[in-house]
N, C-alpha and C. Protein backbone atom coordinates (compact mmCIF):
# COMPACT_ATOMS: atom_id res chain seq x y z
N UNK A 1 0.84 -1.17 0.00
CA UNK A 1 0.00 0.00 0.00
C UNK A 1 0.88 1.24 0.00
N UNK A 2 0.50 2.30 -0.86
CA UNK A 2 1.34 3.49 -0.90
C UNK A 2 1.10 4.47 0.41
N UNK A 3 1.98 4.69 1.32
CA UNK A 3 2.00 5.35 2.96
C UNK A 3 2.78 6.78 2.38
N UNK A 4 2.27 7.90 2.38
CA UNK A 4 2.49 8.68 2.34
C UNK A 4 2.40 10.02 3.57
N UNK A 5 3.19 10.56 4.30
CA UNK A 5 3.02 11.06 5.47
C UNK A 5 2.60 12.51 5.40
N UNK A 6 2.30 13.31 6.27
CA UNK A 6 1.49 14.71 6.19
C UNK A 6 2.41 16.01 5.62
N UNK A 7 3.98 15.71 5.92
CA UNK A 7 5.01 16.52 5.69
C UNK A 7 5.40 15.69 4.29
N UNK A 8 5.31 14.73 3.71
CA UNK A 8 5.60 14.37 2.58
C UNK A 8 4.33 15.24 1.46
N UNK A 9 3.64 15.20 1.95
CA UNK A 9 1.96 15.66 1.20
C UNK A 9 2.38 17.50 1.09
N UNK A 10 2.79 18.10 2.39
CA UNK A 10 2.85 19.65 2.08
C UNK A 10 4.27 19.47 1.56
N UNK A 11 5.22 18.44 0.78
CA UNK A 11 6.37 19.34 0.10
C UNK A 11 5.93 18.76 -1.45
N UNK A 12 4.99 18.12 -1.59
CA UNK A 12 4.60 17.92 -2.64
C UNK A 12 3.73 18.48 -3.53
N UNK A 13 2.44 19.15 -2.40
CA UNK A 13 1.68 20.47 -2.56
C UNK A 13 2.87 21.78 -2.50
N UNK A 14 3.85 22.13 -2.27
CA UNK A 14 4.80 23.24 -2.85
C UNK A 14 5.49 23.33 -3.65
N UNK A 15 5.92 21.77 -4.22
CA UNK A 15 6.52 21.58 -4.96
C UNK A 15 5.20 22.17 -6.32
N UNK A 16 4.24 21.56 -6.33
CA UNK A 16 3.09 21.69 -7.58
C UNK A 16 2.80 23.17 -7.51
N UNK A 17 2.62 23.71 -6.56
CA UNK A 17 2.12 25.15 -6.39
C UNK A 17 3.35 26.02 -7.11
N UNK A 18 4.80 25.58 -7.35
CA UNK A 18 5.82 25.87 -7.75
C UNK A 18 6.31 25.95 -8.84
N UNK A 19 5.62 25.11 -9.85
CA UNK A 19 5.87 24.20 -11.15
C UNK A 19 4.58 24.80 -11.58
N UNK A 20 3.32 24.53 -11.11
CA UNK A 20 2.01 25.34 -11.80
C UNK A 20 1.38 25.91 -11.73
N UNK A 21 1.70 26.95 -10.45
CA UNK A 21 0.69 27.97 -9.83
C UNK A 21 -0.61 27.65 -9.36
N UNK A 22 -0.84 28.77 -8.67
CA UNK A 22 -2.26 28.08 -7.66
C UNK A 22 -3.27 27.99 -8.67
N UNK A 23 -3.83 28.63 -9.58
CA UNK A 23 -4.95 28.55 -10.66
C UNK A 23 -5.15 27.41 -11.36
N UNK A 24 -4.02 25.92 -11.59
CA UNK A 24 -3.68 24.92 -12.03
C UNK A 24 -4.09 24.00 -11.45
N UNK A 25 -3.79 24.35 -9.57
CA UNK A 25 -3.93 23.06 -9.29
C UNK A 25 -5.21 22.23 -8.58
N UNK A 26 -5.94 23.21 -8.88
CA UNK A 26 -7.28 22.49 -8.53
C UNK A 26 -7.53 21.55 -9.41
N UNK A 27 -7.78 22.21 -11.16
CA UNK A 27 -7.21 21.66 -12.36
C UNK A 27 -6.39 20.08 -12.24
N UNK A 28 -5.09 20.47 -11.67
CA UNK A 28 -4.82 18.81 -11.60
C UNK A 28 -5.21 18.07 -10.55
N UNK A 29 -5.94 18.76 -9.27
CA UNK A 29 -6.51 17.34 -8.75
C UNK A 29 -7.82 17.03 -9.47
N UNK A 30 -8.47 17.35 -10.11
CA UNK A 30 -9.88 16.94 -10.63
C UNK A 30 -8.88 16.12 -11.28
N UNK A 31 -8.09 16.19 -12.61
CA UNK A 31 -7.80 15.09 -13.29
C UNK A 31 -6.84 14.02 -12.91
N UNK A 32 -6.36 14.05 -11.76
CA UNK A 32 -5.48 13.08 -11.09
C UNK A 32 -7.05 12.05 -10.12
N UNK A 33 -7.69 12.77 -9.66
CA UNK A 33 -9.19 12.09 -8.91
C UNK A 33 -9.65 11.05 -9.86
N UNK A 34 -10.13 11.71 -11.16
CA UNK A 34 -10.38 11.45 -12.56
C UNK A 34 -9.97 9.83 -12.77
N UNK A 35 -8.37 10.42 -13.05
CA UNK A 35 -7.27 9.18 -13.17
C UNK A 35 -7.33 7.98 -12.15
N UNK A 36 -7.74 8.16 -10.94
CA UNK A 36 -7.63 7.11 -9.69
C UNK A 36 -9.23 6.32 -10.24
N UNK A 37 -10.11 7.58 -10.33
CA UNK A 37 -11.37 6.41 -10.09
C UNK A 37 -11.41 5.55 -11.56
N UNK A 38 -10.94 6.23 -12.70
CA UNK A 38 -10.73 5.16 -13.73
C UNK A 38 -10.04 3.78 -13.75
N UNK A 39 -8.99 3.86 -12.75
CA UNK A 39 -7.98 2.96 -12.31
C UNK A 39 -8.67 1.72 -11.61
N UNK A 40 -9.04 2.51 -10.82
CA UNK A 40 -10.16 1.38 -9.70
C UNK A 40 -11.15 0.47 -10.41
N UNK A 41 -12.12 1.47 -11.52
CA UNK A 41 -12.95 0.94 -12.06
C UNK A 41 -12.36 -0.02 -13.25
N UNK A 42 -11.14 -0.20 -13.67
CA UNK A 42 -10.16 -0.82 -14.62
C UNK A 42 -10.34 -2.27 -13.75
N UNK A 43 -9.79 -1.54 -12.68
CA UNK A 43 -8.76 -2.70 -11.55
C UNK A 43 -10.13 -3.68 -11.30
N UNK A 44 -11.24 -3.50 -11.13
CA UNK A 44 -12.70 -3.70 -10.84
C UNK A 44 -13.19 -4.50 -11.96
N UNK A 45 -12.54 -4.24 -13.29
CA UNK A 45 -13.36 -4.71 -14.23
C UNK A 45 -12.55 -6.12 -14.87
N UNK A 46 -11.16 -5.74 -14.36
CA UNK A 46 -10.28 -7.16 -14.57
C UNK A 46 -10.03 -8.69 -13.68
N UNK A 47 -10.77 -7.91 -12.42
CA UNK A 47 -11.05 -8.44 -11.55
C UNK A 47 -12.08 -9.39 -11.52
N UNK A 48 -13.17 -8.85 -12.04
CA UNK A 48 -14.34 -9.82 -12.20
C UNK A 48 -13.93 -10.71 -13.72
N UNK A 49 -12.96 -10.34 -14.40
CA UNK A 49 -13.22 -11.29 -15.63
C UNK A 49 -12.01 -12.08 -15.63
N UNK A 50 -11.38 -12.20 -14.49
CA UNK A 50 -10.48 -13.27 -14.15
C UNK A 50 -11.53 -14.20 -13.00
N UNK A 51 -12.36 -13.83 -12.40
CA UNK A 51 -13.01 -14.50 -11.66
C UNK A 51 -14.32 -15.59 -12.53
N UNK A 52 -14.40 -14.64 -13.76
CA UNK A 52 -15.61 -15.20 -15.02
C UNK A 52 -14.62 -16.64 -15.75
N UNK A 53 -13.45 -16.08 -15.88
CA UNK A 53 -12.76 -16.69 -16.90
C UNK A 53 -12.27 -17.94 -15.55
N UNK A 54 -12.12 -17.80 -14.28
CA UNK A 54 -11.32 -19.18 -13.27
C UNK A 54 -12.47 -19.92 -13.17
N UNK A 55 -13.82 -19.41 -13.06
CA UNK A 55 -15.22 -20.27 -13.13
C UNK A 55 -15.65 -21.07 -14.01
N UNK A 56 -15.33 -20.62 -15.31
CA UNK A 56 -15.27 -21.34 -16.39
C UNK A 56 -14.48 -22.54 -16.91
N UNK A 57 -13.42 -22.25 -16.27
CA UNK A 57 -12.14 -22.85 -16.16
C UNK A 57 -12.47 -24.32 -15.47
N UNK A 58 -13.21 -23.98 -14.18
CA UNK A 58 -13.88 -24.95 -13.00
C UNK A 58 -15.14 -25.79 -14.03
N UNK A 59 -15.27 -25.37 -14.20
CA UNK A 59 -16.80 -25.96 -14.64
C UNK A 59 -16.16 -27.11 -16.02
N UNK A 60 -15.50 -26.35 -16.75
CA UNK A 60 -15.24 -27.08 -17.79
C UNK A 60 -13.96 -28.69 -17.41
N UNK A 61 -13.70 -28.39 -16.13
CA UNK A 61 -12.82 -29.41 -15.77
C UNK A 61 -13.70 -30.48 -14.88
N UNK A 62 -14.66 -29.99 -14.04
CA UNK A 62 -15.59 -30.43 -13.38
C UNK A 62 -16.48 -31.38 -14.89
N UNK A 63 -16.58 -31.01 -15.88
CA UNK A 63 -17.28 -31.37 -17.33
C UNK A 63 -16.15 -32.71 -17.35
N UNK A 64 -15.25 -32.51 -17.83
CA UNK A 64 -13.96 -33.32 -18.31
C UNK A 64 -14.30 -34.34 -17.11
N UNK A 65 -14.57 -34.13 -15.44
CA UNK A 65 -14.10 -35.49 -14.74
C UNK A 65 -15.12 -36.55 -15.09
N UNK A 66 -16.46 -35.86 -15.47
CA UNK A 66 -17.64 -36.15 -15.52
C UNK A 66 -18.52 -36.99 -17.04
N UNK A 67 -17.59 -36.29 -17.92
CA UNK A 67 -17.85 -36.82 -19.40
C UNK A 67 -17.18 -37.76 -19.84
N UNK A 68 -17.91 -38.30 -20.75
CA UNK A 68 -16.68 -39.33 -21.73
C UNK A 68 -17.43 -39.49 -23.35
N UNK A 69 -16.40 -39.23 -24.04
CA UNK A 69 -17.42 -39.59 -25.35
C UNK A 69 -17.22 -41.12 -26.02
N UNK A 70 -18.10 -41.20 -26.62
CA UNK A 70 -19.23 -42.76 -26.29
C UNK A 70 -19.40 -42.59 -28.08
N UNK A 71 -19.18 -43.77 -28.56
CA UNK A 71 -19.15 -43.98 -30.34
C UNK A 71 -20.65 -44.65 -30.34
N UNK A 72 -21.32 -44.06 -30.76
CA UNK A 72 -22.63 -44.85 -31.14
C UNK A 72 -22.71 -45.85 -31.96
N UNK A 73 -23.93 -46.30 -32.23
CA UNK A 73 -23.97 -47.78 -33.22
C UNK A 73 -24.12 -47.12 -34.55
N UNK A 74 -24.16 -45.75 -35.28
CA UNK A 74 -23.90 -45.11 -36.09
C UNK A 74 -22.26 -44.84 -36.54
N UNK A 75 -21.68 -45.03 -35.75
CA UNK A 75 -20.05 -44.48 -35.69
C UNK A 75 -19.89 -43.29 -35.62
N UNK A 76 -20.76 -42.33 -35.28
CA UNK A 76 -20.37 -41.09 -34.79
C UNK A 76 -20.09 -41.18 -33.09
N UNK A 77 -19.31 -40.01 -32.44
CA UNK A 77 -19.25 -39.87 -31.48
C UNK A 77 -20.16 -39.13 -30.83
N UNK A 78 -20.73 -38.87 -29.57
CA UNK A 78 -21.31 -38.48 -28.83
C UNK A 78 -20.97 -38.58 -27.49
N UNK A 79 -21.19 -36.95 -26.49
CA UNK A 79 -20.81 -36.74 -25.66
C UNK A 79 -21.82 -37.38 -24.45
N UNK A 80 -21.30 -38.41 -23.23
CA UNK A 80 -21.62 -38.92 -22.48
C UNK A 80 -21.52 -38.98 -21.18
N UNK A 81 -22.25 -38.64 -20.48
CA UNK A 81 -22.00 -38.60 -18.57
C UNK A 81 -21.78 -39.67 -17.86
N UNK A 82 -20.50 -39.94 -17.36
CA UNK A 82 -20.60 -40.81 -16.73
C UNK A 82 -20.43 -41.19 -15.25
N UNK A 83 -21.78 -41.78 -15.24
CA UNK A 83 -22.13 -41.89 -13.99
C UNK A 83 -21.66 -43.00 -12.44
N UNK A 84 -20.73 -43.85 -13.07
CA UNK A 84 -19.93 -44.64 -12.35
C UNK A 84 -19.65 -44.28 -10.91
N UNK A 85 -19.42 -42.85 -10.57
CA UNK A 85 -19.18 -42.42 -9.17
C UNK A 85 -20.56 -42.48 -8.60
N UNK A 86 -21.54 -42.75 -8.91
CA UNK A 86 -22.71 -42.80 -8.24
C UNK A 86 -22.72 -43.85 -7.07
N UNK A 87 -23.22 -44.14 -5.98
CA UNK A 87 -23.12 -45.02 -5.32
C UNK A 87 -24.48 -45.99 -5.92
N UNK A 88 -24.28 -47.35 -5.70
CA UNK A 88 -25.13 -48.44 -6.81
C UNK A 88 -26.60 -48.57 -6.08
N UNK A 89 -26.77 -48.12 -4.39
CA UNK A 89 -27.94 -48.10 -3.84
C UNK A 89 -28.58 -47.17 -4.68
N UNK A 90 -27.46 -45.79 -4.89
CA UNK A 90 -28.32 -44.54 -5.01
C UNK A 90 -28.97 -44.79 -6.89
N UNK A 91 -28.19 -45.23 -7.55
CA UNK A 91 -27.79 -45.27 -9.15
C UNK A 91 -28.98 -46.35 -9.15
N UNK A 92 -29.44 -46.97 -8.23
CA UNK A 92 -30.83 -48.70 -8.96
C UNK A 92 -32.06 -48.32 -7.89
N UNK A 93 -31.79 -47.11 -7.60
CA UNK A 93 -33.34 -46.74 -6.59
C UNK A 93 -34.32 -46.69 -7.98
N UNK A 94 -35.41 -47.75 -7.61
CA UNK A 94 -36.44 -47.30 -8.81
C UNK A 94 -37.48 -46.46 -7.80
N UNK A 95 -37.58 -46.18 -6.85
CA UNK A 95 -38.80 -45.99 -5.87
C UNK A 95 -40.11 -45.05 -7.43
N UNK A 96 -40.91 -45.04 -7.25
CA UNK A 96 -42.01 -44.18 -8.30
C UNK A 96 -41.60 -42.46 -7.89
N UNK A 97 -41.76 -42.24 -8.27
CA UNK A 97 -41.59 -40.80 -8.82
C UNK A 97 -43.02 -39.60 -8.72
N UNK A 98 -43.02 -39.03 -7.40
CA UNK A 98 -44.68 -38.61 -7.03
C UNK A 98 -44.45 -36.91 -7.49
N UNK A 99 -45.41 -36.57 -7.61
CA UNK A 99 -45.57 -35.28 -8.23
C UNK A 99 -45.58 -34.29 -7.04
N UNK A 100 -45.04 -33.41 -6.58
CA UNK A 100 -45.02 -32.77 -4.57
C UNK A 100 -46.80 -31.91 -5.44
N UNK A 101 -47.28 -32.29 -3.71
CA UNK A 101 -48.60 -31.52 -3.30
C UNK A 101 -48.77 -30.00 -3.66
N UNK A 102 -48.24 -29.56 -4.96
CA UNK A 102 -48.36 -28.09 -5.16
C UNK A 102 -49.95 -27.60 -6.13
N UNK A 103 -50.17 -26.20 -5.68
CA UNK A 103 -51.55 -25.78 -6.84
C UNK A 103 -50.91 -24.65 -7.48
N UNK A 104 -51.20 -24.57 -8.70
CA UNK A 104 -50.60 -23.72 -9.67
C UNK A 104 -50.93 -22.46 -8.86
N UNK A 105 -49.92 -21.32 -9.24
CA UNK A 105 -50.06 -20.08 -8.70
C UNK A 105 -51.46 -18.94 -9.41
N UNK A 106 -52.11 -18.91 -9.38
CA UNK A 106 -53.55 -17.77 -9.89
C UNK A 106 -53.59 -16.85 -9.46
């Protein structure tokens, strides 16, 4: 983090007051303010699309542990889930399949 101290800040404000006169430097803090919140909103926007792009990343490997492609009786290939990690109680439950007690919303 940039630590800048109160006597570092007034030789830096004399130094500018020195180089561009007082009429200037309001002038350059609007466009130095300017400059920071663009930065942030940069820093903000690369931020989320490294977080878009590591999610994607996840998902598509989470895909890969999960898929396998499977040659049909056509000889084309086709993409297939495979379900082997299932546990065999859970994977041969036939129990029936009930519809939950809901009434359409009106």
């Amino acid at each position: 983090m940039l630590s800048i101290s109160f006597s570092e800040i007034i030789v830096i404000f004399v130094v500018a007051l020195t180089l561009f006169g007082k009429k200037e430097i309001p002038e350059l803090v609007k466009m130095a303010l300017k400059v920071i919140k663009k930065l942030s909103f940069y820093k903000s926007q690369v931020k989320d699309y490294i977080k878009e792009v590591s999610n994607e990343l996840e998902i598509e490997e989470i895909n890969k542990q999960f898929t396998k492609i499977v040659i049909g009786e056509d000889g084309k290939e086709y993409l297939a889930y495979d379900l082997d990690f299932i546990k065999p109680d859970i994977a041969n439950d036939e129990k029936e399949h009930t519809e939950p007690d809901t009434k359409p919303i009106t």
